[in-house]
PDB file of N, CA and C in Angstrom:
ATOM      1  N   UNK A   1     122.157  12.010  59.604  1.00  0.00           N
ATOM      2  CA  UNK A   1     122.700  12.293  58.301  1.00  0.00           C
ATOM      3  C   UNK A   1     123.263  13.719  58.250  1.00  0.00           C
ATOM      4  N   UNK A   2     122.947  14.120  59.070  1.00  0.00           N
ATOM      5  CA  UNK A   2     123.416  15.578  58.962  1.00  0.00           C
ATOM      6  C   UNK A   2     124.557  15.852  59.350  1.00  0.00           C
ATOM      7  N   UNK A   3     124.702  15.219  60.846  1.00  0.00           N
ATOM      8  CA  UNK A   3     126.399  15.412  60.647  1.00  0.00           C
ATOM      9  C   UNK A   3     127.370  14.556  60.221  1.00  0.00           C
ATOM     10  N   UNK A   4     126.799  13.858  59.340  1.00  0.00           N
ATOM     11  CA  UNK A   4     127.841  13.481  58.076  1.00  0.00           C
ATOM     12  C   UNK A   4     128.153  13.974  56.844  1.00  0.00           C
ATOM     13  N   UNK A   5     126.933  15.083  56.588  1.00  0.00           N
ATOM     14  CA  UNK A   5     126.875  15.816  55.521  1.00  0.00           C
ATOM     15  C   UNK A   5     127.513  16.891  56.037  1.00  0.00           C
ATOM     16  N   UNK A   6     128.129  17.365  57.463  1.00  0.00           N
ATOM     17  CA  UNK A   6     128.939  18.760  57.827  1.00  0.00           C
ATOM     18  C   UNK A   6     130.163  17.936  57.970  1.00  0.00           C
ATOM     19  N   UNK A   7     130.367  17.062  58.399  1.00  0.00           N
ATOM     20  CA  UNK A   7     131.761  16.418  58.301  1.00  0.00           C
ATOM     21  C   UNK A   7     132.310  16.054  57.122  1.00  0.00           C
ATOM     22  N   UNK A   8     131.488  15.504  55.808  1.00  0.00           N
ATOM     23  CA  UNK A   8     131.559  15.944  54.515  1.00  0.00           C
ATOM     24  C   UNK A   8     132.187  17.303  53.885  1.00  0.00           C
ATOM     25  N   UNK A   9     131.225  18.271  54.592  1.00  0.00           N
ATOM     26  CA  UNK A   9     131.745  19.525  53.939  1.00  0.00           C
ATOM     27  C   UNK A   9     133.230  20.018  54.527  1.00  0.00           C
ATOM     28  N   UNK A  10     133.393  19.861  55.954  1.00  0.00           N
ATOM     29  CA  UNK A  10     134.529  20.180  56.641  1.00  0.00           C
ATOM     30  C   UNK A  10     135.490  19.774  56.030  1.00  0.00           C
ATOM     31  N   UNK A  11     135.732  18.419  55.598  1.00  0.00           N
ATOM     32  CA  UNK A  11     136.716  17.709  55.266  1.00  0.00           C
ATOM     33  C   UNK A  11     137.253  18.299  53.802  1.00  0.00           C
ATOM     34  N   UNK A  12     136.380  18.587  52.730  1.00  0.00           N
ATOM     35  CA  UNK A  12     136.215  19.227  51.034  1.00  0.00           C
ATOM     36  C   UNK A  12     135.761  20.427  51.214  1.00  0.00           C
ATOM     37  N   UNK A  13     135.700  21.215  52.125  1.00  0.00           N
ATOM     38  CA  UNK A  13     135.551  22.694  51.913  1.00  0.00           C
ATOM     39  C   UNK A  13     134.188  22.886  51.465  1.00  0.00           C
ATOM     40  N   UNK A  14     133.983  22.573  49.932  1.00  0.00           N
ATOM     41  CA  UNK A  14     132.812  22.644  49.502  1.00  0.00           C
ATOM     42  C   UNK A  14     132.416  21.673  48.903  1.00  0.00           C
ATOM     43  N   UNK A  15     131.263  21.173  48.095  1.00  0.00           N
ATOM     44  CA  UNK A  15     130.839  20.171  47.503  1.00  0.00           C
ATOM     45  C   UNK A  15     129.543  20.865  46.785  1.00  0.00           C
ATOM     46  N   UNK A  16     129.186  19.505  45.927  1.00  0.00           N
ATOM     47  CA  UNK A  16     127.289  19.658  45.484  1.00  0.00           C
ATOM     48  C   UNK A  16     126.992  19.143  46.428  1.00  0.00           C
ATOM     49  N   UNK A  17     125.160  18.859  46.392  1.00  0.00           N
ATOM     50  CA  UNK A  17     124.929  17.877  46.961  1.00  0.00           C
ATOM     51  C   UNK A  17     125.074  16.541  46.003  1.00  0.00           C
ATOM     52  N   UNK A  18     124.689  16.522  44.684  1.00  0.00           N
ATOM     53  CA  UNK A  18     124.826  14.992  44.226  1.00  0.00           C
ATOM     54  C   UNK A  18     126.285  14.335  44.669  1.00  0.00           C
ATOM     55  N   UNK A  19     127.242  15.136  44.658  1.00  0.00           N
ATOM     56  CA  UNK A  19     128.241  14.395  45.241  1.00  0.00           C
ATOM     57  C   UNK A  19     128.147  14.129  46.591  1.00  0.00           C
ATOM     58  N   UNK A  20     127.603  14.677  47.659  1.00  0.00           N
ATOM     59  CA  UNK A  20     127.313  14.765  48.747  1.00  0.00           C
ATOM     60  C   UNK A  20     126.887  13.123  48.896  1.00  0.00           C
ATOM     61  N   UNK A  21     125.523  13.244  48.080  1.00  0.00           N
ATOM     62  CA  UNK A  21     124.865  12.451  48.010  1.00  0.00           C
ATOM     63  C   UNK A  21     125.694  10.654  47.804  1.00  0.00           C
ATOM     64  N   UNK A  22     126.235  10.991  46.213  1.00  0.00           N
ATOM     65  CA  UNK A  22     126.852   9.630  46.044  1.00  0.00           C
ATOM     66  C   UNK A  22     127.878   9.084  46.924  1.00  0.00           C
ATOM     67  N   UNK A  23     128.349  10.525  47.839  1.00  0.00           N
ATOM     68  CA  UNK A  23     130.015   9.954  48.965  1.00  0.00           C
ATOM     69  C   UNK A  23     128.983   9.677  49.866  1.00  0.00           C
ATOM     70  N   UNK A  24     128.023   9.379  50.765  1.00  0.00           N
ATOM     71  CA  UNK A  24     127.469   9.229  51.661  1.00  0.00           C
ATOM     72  C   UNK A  24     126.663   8.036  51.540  1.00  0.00           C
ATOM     73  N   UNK A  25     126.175   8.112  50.257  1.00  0.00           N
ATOM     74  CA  UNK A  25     125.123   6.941  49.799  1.00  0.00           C
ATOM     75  C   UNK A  25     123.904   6.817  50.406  1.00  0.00           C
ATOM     76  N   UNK A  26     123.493   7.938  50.355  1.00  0.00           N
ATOM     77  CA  UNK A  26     121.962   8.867  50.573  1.00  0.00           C
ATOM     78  C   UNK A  26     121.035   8.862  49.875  1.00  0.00           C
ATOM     79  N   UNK A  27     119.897   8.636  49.541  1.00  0.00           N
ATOM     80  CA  UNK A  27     119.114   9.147  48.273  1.00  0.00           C
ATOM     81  C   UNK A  27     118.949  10.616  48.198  1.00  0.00           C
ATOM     82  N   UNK A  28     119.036  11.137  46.616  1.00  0.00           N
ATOM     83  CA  UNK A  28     119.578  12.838  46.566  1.00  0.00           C
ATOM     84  C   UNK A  28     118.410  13.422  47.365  1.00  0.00           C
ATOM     85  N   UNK A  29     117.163  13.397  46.843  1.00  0.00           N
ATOM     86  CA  UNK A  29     116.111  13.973  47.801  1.00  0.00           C
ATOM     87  C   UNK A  29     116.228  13.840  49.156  1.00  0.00           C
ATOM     88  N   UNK A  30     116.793  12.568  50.127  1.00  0.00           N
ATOM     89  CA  UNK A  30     116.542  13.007  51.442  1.00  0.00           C
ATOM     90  C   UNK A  30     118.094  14.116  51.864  1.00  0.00           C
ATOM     91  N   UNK A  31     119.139  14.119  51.063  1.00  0.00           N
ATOM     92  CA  UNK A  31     120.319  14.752  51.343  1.00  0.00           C
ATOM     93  C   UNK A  31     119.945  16.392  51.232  1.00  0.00           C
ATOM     94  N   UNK A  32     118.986  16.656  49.712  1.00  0.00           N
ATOM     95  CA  UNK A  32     118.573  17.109  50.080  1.00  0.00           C
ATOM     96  C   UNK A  32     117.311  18.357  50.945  1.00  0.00           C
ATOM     97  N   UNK A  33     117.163  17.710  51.374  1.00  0.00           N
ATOM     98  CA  UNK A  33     115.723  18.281  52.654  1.00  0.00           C
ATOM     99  C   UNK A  33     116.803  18.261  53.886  1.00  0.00           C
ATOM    100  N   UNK A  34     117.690  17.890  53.895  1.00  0.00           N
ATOM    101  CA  UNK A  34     118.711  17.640  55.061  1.00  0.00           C
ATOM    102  C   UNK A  34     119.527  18.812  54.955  1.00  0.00           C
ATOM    103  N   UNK A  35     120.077  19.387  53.727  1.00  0.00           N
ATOM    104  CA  UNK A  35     120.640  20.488  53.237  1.00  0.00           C
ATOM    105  C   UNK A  35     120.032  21.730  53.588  1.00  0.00           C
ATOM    106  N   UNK A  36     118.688  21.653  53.093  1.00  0.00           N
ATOM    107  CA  UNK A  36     118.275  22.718  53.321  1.00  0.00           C
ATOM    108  C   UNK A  36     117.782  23.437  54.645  1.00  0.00           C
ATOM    109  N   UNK A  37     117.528  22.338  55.663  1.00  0.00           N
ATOM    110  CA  UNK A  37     117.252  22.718  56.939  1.00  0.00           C
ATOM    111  C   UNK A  37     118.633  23.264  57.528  1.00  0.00           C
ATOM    112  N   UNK A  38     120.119  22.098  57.130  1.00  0.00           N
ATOM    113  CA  UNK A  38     121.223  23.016  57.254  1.00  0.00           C
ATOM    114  C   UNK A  38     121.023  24.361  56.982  1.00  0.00           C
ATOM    115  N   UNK A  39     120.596  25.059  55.632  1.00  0.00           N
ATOM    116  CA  UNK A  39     121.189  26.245  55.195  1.00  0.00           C
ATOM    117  C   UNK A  39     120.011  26.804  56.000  1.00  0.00           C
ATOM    118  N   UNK A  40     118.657  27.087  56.573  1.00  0.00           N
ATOM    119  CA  UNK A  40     117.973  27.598  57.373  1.00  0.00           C
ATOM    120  C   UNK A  40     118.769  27.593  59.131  1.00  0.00           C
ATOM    121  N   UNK A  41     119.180  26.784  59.242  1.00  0.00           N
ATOM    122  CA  UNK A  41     119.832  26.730  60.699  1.00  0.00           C
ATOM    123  C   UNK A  41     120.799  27.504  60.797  1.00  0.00           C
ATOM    124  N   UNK A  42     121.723  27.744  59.256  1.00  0.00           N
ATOM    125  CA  UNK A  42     122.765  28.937  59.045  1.00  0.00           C
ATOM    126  C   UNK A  42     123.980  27.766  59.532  1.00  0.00           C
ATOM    127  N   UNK A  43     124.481  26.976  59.015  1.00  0.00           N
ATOM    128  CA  UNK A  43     125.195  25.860  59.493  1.00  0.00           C
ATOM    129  C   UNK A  43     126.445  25.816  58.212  1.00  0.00           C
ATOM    130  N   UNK A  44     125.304  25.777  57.060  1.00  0.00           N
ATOM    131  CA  UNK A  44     125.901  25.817  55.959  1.00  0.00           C
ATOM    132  C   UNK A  44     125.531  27.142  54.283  1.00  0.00           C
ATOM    133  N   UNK A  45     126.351  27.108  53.644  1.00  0.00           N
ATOM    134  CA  UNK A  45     126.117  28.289  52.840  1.00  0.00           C
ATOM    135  C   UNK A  45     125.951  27.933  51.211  1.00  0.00           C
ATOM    136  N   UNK A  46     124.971  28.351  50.807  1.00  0.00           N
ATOM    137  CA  UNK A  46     124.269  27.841  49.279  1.00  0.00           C
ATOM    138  C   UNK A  46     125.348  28.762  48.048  1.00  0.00           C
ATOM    139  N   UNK A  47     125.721  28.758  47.067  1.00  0.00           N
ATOM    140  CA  UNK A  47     125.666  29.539  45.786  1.00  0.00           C
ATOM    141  C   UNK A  47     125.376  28.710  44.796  1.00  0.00           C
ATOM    142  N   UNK A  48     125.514  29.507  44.092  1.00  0.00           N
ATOM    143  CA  UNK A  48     125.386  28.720  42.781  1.00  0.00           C
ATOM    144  C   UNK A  48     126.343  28.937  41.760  1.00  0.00           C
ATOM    145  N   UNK A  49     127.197  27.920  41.064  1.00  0.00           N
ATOM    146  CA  UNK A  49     127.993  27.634  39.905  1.00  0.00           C
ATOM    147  C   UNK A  49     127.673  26.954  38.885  1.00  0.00           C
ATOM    148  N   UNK A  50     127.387  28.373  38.547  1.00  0.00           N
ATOM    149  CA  UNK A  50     126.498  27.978  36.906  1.00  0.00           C
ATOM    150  C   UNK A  50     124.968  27.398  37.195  1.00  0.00           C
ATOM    151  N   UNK A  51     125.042  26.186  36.612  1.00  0.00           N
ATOM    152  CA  UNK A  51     123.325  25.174  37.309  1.00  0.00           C
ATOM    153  C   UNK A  51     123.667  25.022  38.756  1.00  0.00           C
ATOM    154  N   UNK A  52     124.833  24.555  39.287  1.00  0.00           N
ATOM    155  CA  UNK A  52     125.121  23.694  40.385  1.00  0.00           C
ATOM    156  C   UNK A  52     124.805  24.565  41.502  1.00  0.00           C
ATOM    157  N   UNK A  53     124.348  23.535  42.675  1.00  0.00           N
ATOM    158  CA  UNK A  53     124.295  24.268  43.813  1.00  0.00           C
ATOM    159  C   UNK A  53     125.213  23.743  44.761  1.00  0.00           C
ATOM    160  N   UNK A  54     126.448  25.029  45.173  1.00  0.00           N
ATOM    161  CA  UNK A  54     127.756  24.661  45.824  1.00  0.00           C
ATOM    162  C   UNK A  54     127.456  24.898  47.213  1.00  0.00           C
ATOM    163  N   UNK A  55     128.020  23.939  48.209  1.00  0.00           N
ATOM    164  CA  UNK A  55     127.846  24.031  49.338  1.00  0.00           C
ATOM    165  C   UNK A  55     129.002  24.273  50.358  1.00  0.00           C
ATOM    166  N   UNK A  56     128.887  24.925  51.411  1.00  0.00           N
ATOM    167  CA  UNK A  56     130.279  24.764  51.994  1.00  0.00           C
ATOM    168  C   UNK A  56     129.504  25.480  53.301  1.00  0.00           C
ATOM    169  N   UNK A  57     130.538  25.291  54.751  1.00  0.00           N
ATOM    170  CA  UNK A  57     130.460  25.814  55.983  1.00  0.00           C
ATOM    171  C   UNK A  57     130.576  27.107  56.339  1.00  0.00           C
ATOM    172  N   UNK A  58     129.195  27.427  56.851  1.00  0.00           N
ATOM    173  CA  UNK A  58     129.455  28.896  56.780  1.00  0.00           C
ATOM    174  C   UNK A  58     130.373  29.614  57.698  1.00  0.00           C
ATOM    175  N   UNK A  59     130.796  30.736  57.827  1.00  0.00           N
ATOM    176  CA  UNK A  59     132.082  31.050  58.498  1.00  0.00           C
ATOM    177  C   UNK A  59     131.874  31.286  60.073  1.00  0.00           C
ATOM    178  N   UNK A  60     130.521  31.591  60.340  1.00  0.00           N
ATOM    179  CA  UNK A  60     130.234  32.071  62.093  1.00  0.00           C
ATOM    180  C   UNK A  60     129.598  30.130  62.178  1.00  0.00           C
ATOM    181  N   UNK A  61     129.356  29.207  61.621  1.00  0.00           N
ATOM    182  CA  UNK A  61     129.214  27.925  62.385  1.00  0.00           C
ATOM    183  C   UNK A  61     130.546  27.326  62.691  1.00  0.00           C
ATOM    184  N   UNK A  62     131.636  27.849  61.677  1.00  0.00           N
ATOM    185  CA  UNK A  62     132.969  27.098  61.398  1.00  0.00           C
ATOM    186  C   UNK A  62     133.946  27.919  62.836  1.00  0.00           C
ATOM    187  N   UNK A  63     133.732  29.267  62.862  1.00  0.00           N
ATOM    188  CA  UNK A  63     134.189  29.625  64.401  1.00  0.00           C
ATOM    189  C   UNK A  63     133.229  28.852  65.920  1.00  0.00           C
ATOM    190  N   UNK A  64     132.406  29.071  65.462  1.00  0.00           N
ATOM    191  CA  UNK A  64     131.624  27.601  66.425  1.00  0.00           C
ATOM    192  C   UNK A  64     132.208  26.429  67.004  1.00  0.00           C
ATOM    193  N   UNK A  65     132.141  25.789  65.820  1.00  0.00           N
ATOM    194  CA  UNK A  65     132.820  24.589  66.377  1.00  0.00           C
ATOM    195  C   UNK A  65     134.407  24.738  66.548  1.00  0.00           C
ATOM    196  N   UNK A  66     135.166  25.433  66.130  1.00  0.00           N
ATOM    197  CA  UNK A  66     136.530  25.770  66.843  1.00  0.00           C
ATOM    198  C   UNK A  66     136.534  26.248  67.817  1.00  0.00           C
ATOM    199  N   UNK A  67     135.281  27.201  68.500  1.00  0.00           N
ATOM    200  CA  UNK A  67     135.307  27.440  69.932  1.00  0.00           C
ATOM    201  C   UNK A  67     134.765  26.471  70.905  1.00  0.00           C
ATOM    202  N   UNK A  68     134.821  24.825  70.302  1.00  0.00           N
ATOM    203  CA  UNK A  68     133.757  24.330  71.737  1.00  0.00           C
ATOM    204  C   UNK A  68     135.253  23.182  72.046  1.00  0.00           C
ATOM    205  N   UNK A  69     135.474  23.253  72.816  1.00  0.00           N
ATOM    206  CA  UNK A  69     136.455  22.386  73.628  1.00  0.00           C
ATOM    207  C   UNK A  69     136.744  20.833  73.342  1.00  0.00           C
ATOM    208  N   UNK A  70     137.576  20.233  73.214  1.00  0.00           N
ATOM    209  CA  UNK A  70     137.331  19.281  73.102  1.00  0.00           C
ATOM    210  C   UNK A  70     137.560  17.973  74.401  1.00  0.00           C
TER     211      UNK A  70
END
């Protein structure tokens, strides 16, 4: 689930998770505990808008994966 939730974000820049959630068709709690181990791994990056919690790729994982070959 996880890297559908970074291929998610790649694709929309940023997202919630409930949307995360409903484009994937996840239950919100396991999306996210899945999220948050993202944002501990440093994969992905948290703020907040307003209540919402906005998600998007953080910038040293996003040079990452543009540096691995294909």
């Amino acid at each position: 689930m996880r890297t559908e939730i970074l291929n998610f974000l790649l694709q929309n820049e940023s997202s919630f998770p409930a949307e995360i959630s409903r484009a994937l068709g996840y239950r919100y709690h396991r999306v996210i505990a899945d999220i948050q181990d993202l944002i501990r791994d440093g994969a992905i990056l948290d703020s907040f808008a307003g209540k919402k919690r906005q998600l998007k790729i953080s910038p040293a994982f996003h040079d990452y994966l543009n540096a691995i070959p294909y």
